[in-house]
C-alpha atoms as a PDB file:
ATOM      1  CA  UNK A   1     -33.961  71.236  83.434  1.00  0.00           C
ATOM      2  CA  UNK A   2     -36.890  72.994  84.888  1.00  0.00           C
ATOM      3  CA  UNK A   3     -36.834  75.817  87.883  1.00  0.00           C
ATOM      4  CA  UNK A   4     -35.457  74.634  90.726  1.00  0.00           C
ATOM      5  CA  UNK A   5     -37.354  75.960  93.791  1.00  0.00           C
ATOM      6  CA  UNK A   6     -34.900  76.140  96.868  1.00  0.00           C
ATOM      7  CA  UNK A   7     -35.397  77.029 100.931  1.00  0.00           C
ATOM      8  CA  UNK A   8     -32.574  78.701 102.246  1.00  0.00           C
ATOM      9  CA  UNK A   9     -32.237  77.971 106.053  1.00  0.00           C
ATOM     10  CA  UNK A  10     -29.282  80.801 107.271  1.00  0.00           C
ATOM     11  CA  UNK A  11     -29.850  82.935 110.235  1.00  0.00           C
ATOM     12  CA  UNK A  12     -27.336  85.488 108.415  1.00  0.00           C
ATOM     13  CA  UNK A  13     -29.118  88.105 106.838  1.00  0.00           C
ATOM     14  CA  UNK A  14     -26.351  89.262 104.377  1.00  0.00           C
ATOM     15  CA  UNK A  15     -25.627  85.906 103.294  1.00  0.00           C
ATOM     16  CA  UNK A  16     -29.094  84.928 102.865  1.00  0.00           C
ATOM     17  CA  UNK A  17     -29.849  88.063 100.990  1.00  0.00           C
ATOM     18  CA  UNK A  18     -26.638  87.681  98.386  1.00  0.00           C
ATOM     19  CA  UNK A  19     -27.397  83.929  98.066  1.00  0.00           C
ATOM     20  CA  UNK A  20     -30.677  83.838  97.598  1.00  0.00           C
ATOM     21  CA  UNK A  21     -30.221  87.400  95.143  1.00  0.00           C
ATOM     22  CA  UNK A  22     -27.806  84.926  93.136  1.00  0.00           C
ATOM     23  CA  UNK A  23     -30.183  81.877  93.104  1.00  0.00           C
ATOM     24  CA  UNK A  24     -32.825  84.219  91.791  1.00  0.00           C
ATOM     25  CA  UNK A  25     -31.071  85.402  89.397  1.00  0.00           C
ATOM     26  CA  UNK A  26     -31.092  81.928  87.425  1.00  0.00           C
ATOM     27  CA  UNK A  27     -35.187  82.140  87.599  1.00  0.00           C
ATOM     28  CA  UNK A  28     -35.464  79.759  90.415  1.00  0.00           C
ATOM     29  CA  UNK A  29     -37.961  80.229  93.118  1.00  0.00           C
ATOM     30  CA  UNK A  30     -36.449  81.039  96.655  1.00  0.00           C
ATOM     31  CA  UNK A  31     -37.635  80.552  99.709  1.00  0.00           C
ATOM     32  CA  UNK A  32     -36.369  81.241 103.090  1.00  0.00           C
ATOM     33  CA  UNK A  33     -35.934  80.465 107.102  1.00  0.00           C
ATOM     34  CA  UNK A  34     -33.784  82.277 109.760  1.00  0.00           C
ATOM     35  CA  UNK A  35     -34.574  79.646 112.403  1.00  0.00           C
ATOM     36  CA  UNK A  36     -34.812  75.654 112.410  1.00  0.00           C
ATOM     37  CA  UNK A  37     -38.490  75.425 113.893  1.00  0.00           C
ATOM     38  CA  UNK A  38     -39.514  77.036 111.000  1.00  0.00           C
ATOM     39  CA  UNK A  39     -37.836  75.629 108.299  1.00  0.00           C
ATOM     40  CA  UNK A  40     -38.625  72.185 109.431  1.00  0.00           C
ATOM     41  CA  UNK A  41     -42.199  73.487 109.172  1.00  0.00           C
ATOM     42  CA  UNK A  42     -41.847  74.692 105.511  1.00  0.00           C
ATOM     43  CA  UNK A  43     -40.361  71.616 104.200  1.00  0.00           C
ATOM     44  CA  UNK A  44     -42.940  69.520 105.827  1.00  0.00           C
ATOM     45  CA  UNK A  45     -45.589  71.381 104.354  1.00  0.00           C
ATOM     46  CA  UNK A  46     -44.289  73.103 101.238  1.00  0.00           C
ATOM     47  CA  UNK A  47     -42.383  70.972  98.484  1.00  0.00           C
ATOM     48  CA  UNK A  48     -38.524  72.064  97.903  1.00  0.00           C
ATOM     49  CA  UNK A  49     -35.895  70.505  95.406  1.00  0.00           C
ATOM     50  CA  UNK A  50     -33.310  71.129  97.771  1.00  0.00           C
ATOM     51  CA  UNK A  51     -32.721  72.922 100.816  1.00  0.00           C
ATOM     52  CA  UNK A  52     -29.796  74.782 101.571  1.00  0.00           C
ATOM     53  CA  UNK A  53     -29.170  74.389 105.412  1.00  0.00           C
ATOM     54  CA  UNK A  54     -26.526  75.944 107.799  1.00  0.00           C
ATOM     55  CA  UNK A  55     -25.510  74.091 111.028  1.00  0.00           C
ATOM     56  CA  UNK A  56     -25.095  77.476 113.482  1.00  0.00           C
ATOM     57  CA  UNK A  57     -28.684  78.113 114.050  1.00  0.00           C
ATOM     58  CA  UNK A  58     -30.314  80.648 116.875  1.00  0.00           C
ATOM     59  CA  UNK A  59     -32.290  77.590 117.622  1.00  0.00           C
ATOM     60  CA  UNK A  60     -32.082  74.420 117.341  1.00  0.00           C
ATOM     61  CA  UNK A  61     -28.676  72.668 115.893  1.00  0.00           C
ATOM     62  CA  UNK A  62     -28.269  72.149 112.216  1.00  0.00           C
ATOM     63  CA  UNK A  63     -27.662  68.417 112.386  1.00  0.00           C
ATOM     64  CA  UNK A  64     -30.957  68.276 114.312  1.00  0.00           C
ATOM     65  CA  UNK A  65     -33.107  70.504 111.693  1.00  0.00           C
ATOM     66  CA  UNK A  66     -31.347  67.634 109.103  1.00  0.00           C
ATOM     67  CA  UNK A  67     -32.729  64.773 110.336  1.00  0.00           C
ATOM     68  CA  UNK A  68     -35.945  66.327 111.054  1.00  0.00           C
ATOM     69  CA  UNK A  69     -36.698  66.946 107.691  1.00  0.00           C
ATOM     70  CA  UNK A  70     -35.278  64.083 106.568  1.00  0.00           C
ATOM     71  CA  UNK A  71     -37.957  62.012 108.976  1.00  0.00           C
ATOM     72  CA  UNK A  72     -41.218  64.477 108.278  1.00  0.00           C
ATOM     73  CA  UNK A  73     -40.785  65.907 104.771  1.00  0.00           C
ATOM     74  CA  UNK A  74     -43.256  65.167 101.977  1.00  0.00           C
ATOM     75  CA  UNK A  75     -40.240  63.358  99.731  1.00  0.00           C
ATOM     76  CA  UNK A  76     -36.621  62.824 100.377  1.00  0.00           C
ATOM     77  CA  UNK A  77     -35.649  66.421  99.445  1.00  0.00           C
ATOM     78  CA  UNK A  78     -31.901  66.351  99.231  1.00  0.00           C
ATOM     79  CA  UNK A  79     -30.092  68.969 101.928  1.00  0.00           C
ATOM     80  CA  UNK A  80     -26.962  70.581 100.736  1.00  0.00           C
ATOM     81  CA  UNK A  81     -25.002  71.470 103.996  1.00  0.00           C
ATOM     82  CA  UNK A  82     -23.742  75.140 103.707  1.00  0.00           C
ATOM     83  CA  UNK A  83     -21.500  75.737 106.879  1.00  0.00           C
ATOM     84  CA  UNK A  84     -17.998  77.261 108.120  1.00  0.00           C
ATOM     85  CA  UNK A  85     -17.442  74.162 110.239  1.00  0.00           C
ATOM     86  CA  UNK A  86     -14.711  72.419 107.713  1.00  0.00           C
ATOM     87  CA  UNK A  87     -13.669  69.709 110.371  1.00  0.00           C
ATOM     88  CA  UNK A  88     -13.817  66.019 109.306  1.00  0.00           C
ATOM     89  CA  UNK A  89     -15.788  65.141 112.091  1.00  0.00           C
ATOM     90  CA  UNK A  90     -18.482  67.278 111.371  1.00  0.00           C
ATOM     91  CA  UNK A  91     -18.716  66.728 107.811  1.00  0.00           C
ATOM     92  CA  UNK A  92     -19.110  62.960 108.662  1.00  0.00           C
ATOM     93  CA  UNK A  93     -21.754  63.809 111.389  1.00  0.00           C
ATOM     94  CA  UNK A  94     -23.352  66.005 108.499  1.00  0.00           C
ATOM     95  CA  UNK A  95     -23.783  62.728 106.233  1.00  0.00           C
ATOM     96  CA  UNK A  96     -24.625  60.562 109.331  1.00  0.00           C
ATOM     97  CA  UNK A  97     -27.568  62.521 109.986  1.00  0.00           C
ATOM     98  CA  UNK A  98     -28.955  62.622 106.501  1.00  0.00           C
ATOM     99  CA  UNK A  99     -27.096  65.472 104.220  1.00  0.00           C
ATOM    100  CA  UNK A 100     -26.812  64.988 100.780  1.00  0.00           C
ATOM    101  CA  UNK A 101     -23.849  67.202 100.104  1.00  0.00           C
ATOM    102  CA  UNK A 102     -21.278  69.644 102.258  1.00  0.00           C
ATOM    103  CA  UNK A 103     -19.969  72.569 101.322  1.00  0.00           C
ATOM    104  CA  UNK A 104     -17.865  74.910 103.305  1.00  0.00           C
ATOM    105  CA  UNK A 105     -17.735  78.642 103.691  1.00  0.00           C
ATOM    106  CA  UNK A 106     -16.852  80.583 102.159  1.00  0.00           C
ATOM    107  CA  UNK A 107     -18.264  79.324  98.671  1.00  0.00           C
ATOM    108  CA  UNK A 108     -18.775  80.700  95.113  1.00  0.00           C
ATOM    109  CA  UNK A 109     -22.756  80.749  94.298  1.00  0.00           C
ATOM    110  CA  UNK A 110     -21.988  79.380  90.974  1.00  0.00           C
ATOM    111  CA  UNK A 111     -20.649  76.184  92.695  1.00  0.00           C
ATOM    112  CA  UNK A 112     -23.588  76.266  95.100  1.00  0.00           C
ATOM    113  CA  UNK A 113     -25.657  76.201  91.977  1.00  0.00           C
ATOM    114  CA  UNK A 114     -24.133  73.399  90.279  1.00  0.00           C
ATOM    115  CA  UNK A 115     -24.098  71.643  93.001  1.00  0.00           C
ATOM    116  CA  UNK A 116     -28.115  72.105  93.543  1.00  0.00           C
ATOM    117  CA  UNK A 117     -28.489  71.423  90.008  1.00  0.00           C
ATOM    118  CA  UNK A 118     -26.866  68.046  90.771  1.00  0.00           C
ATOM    119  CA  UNK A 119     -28.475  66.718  93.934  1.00  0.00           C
ATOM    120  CA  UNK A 120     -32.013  67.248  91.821  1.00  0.00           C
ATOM    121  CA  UNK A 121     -30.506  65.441  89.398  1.00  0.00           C
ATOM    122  CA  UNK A 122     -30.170  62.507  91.548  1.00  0.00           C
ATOM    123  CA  UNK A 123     -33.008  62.924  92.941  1.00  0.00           C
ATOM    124  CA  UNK A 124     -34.667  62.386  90.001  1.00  0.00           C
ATOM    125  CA  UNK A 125     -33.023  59.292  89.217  1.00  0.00           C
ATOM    126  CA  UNK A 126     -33.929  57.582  92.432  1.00  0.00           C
ATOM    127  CA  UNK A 127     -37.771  58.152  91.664  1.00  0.00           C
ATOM    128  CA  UNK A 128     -38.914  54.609  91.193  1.00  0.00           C
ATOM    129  CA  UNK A 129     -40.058  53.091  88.015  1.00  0.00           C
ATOM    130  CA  UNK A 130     -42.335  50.972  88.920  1.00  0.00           C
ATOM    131  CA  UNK A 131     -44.652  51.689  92.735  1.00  0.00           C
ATOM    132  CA  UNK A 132     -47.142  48.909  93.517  1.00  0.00           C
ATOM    133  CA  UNK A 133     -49.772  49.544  96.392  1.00  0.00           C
ATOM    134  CA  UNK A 134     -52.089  46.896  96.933  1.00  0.00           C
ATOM    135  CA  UNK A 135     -54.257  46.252  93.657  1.00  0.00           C
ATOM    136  CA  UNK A 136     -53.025  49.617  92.108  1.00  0.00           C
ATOM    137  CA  UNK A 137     -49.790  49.576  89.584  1.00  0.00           C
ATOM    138  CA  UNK A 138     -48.456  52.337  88.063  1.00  0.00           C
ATOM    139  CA  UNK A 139     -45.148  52.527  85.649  1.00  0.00           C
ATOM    140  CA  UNK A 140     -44.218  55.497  85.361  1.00  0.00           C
ATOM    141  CA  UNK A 141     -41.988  55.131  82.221  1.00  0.00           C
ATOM    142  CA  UNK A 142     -45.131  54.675  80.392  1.00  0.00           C
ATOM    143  CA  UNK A 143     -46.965  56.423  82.144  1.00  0.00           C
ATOM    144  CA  UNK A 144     -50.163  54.011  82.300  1.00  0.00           C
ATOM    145  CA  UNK A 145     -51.760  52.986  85.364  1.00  0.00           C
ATOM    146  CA  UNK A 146     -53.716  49.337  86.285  1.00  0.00           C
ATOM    147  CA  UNK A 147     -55.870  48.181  89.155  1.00  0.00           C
ATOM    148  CA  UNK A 148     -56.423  44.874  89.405  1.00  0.00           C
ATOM    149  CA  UNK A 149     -54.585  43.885  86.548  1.00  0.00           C
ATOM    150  CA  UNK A 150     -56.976  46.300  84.205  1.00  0.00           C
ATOM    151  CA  UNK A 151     -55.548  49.466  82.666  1.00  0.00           C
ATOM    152  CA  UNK A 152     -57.223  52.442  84.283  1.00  0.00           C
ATOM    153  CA  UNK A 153     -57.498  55.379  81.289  1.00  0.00           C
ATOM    154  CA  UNK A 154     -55.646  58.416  82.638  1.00  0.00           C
ATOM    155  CA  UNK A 155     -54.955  62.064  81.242  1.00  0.00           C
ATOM    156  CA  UNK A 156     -51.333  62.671  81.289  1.00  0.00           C
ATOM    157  CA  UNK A 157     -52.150  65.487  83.549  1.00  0.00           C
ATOM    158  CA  UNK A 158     -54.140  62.865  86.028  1.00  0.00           C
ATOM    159  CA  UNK A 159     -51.019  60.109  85.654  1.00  0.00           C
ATOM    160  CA  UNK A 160     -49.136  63.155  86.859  1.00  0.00           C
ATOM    161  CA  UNK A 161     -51.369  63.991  90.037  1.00  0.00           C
ATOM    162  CA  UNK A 162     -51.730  59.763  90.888  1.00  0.00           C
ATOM    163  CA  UNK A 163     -48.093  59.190  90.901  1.00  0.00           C
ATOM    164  CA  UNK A 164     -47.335  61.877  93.099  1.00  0.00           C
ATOM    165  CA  UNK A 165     -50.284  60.875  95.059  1.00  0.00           C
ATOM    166  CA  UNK A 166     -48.553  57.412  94.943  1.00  0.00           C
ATOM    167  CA  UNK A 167     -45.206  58.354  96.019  1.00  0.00           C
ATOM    168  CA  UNK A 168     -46.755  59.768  99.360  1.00  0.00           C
ATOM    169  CA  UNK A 169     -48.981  57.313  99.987  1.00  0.00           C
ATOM    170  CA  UNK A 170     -50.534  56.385 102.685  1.00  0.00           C
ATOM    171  CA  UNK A 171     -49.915  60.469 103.759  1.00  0.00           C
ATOM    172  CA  UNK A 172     -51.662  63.483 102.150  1.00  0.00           C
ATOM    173  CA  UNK A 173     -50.258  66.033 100.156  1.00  0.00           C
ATOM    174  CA  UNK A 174     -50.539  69.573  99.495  1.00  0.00           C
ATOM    175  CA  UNK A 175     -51.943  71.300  96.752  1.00  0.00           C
ATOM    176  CA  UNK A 176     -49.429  73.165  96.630  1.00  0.00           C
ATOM    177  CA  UNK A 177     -47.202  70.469  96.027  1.00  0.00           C
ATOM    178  CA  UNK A 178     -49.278  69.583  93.458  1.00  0.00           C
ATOM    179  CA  UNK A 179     -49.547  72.726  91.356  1.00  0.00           C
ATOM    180  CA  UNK A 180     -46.066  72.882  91.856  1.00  0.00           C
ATOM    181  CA  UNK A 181     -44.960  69.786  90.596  1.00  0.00           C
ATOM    182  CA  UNK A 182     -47.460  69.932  87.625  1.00  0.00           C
ATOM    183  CA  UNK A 183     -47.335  73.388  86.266  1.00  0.00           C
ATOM    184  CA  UNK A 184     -44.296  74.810  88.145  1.00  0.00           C
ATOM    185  CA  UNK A 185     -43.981  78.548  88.995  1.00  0.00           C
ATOM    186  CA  UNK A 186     -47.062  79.274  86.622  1.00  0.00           C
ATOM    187  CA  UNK A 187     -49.976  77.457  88.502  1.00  0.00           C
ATOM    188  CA  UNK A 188     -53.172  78.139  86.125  1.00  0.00           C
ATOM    189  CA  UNK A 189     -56.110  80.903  87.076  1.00  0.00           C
ATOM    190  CA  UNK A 190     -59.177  78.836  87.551  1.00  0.00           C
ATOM    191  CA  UNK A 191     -59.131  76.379  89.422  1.00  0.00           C
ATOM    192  CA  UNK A 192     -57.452  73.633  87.114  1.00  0.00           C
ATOM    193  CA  UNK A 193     -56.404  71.259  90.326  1.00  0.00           C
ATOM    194  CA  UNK A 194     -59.588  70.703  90.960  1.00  0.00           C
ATOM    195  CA  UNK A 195     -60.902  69.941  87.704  1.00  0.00           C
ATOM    196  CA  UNK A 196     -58.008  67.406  86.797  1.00  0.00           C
ATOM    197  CA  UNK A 197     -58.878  65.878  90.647  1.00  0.00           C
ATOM    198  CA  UNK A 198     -62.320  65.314  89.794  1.00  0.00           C
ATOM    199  CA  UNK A 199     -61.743  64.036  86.818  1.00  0.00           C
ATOM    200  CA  UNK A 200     -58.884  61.549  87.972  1.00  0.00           C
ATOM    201  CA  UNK A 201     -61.581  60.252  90.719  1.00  0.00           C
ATOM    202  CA  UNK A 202     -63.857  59.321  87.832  1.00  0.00           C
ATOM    203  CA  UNK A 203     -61.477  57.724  86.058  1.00  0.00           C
ATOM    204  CA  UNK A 204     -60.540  55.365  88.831  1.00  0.00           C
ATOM    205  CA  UNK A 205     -63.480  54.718  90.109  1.00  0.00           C
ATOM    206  CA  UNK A 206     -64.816  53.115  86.703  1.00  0.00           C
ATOM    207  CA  UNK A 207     -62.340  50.488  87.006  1.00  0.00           C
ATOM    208  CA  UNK A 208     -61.439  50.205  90.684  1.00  0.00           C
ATOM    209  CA  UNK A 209     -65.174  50.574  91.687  1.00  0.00           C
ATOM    210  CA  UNK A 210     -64.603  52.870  94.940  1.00  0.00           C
ATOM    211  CA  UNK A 211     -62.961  56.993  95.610  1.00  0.00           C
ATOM    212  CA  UNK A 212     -59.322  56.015  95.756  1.00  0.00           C
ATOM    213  CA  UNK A 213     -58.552  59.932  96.121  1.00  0.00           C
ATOM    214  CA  UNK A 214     -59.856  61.411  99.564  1.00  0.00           C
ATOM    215  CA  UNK A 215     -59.962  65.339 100.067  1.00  0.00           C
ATOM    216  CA  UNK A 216     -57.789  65.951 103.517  1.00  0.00           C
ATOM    217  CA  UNK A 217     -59.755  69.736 104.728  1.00  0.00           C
ATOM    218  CA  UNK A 218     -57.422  72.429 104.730  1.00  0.00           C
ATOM    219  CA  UNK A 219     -53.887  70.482 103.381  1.00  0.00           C
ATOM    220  CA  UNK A 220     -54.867  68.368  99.943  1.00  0.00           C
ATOM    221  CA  UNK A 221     -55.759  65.191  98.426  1.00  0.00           C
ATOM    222  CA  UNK A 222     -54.515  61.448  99.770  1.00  0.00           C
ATOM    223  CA  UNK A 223     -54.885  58.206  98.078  1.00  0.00           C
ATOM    224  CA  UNK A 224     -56.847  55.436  99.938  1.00  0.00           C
ATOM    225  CA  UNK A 225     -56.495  51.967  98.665  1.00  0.00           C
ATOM    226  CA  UNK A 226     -58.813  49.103  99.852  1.00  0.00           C
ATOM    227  CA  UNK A 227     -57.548  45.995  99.035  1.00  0.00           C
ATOM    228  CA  UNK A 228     -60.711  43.986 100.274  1.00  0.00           C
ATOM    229  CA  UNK A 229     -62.510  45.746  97.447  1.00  0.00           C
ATOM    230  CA  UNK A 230     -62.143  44.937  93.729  1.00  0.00           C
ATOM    231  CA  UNK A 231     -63.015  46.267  90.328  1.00  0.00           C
ATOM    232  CA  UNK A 232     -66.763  46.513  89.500  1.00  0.00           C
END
């Protein structure tokens, strides 16, 4: 299983600094917020595995910070609930507004860990098999691509970049997202992203006849599908 990278929402310094020294420790990339405005910023703009959220916030209420994520992130990032509040009614009010697991203070990192290691897991699972939008097909198994019912020849780097392009569509995403999700904590030097983009464009174009990847200034790339327009 490959790094997990992790944002750690606790407005505790101690415990943030301890978990996130433990976390670390395995060689997975941490991340962190002290306040709810800003971690709902990070995961809408930064891709996470899974977040690590307490309810007792300076700022806005945990359950709220859940369900904003839940409604603006890039992907359904799974939220592990790390909380004292060990009451039925708010673990239920945890799930209802979009957790993916609950754990109580105090806990043992190494369960936290496992338990991370699990929710990615799952989340991989859930990722779809097959995504359709308009002409475009891709199956992600094989990792082939059509348009129109005519196989579009793709690098296994550039299936990579369309199906995550795919899986936000119609909203852009980051290149950071991308170099994260393609090359992990070791993005390249040069300016590989951009090659592998440009190349990726070419490659659809021949068969789908128009740019189906559009540069967004300042954020990324986003995938633009025109149904009213077929293959050359």
């Amino acid at each position: 299983m490959k790094p997990l990278k992790l944002l750690i929402v606790e407005d505790n310094p101690h415990i943030a600094k301890q978990l996130g020294d433990f976390l670390s420790g395995l060689h997975w990339e941490v991340d962190f917020a002290s306040e709810g405005k800003l971690a709902i910023q990070l995961a809408s703009s930064e891709h996470f595995d899974v977040i690590l959220l307490d309810l007792n916030l300076p700022d806005i209420d945990g359950f709220q910070v859940c369900q904003q994520i839940k409604a603006l992130a890039p992907s359904n990032v799974p939220i592990l609930m790390l909380t004292a509040r060990d009451a039925f009614e708010d673990k239920a009010h945890g799930f209802a507004t979009g957790a993916d697991d609950y754990l109580t203070k105090p806990f043992d990192f190494r369960e936290v860990a496992l338990r991370c290691e699990a929710l990615s897991r799952r989340q991989q699972l859930h990722v779809k098999q097959e995504i359709q939008i308009g002409a475009l097909r891709l199956f992600v198994r094989d990792m082939r691509a059509e348009y129109a019912g005519q196989s579009i020849p793709l690098t296994q780097v550039g299936f990579k970049i369309l199906l995550l392009l795919a899986q936000k569509y119609p909203d852009a995403l980051s290149r950071s997202h991308i170099l994260h999700e393609i090359w992990g904590d070791t993005p390249p030097q040069s300016d590989a992203l951009k090659s592998h983009i440009y190349s990726l464009r070419k490659q659809l174009e021949s068969v789908a006849g128009y740019d189906l990847v559009r540069t967004v200034h300042n954020l990324g790339y986003q995938l633009v599908i025109h149904d009213d327009i077929r293959p050359l």
